[in-house]
C-alpha atoms as a PDB file:
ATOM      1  CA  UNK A   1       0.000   0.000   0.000  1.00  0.00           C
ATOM      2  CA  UNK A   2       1.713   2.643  -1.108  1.00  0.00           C
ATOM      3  CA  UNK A   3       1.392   6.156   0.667  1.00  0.00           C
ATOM      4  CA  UNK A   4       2.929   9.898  -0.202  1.00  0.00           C
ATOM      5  CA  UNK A   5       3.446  12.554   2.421  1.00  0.00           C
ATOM      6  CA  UNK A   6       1.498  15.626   1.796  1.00  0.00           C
ATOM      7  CA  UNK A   7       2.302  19.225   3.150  1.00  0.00           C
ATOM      8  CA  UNK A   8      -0.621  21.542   4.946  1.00  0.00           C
ATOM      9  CA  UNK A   9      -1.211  24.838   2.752  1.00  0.00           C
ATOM     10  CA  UNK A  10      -2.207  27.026   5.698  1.00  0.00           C
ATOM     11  CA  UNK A  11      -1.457  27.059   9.103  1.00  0.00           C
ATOM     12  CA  UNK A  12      -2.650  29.143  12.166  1.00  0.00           C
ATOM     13  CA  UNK A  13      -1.096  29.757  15.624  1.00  0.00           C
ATOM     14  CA  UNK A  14      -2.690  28.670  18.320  1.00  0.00           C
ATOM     15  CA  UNK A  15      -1.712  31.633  20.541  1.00  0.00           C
ATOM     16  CA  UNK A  16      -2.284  34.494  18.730  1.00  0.00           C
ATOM     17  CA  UNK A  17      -3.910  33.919  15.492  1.00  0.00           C
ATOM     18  CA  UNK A  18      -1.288  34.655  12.591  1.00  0.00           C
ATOM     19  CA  UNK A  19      -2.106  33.147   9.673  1.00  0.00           C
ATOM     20  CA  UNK A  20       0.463  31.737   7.230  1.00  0.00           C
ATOM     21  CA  UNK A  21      -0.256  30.189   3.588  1.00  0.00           C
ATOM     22  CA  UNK A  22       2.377  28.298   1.436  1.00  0.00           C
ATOM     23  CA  UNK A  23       3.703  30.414  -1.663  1.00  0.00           C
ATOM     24  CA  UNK A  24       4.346  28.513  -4.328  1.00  0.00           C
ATOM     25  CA  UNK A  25       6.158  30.843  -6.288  1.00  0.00           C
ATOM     26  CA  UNK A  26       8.598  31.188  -2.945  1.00  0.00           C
ATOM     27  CA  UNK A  27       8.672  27.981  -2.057  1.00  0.00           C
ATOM     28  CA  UNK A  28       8.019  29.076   1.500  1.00  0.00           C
ATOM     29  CA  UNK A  29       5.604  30.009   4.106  1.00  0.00           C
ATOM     30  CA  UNK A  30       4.095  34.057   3.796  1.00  0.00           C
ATOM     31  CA  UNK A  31       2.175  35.740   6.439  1.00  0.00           C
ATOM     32  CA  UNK A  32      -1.602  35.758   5.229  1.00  0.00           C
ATOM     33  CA  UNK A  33      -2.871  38.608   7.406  1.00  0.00           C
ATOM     34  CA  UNK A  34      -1.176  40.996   9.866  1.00  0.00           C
ATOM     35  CA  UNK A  35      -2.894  39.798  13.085  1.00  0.00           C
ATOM     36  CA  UNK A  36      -0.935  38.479  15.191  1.00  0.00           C
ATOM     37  CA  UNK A  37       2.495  38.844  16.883  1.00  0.00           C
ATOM     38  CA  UNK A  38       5.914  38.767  14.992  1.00  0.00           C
ATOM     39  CA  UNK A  39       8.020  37.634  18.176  1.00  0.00           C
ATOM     40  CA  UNK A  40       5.445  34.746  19.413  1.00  0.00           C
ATOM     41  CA  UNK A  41       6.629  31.505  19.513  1.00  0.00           C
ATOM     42  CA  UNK A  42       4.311  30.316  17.325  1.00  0.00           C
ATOM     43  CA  UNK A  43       2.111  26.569  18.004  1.00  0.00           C
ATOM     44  CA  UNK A  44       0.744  25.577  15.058  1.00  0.00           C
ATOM     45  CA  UNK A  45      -2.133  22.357  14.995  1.00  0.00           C
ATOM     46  CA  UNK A  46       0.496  19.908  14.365  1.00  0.00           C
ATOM     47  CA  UNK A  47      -2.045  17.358  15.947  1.00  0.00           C
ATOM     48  CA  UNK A  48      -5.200  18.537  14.395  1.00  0.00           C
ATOM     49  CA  UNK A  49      -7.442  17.062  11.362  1.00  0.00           C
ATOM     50  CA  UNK A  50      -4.565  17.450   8.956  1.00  0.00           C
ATOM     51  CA  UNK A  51      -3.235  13.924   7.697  1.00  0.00           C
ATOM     52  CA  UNK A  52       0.298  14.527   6.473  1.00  0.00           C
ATOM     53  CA  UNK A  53      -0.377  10.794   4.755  1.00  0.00           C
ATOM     54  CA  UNK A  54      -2.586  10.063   1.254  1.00  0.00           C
ATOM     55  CA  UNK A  55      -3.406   6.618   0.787  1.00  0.00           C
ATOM     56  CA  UNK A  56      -2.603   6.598  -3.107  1.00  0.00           C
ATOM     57  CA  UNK A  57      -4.883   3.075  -3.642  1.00  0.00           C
ATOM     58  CA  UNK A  58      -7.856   4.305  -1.844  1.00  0.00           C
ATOM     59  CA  UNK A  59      -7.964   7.907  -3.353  1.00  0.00           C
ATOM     60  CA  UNK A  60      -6.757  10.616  -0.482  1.00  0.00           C
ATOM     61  CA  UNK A  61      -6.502  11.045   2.762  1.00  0.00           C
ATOM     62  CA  UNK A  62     -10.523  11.367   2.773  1.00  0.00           C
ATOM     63  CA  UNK A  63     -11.342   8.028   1.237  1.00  0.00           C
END
C-alpha cells in the first residue's frame, strides 16, 4: 500500500492567530494577514485534522 506525504497549505497559531499560507512561487511560508504577533513563539495544529499521509490506492486522505 503505497502512501505519499502531503504538506498543509495554511497554518494558524494557536496563541495568537497569525495566519500563514504556502507560496508557491517562494517555495516558502508568507504571512496571510497581519494579526498576530511577529516575536510569538508560534504553536501551530500539528495534531489537528490534517493527515500529512494520502493513501494513493484508496484515493486521499478522505477516502
Amino acid at each position: 500500500m503505497p502512501a505519499r506525504i502531503r504538506r498543509p497549505s495554511e497554518r494558524t497559531c494557536e496563541r495568537c492567530g497569525r495566519h500563514e499560507r504556502v507560496d508557491d512561487a517562494l517555495g516558502s511560508w508568507v504571512v496571510d494577514d497581519e494579526v498576530g504577533e511577529v516575536y510569538c513563539i508560534h504553536e501551530w495544529d500539528i495534531n489537528g485534522s490534517f493527515v500529512p499521509f494520502e493513501d494513493v490506492d484508496r484515493g486521499g486522505a478522505d477516502a
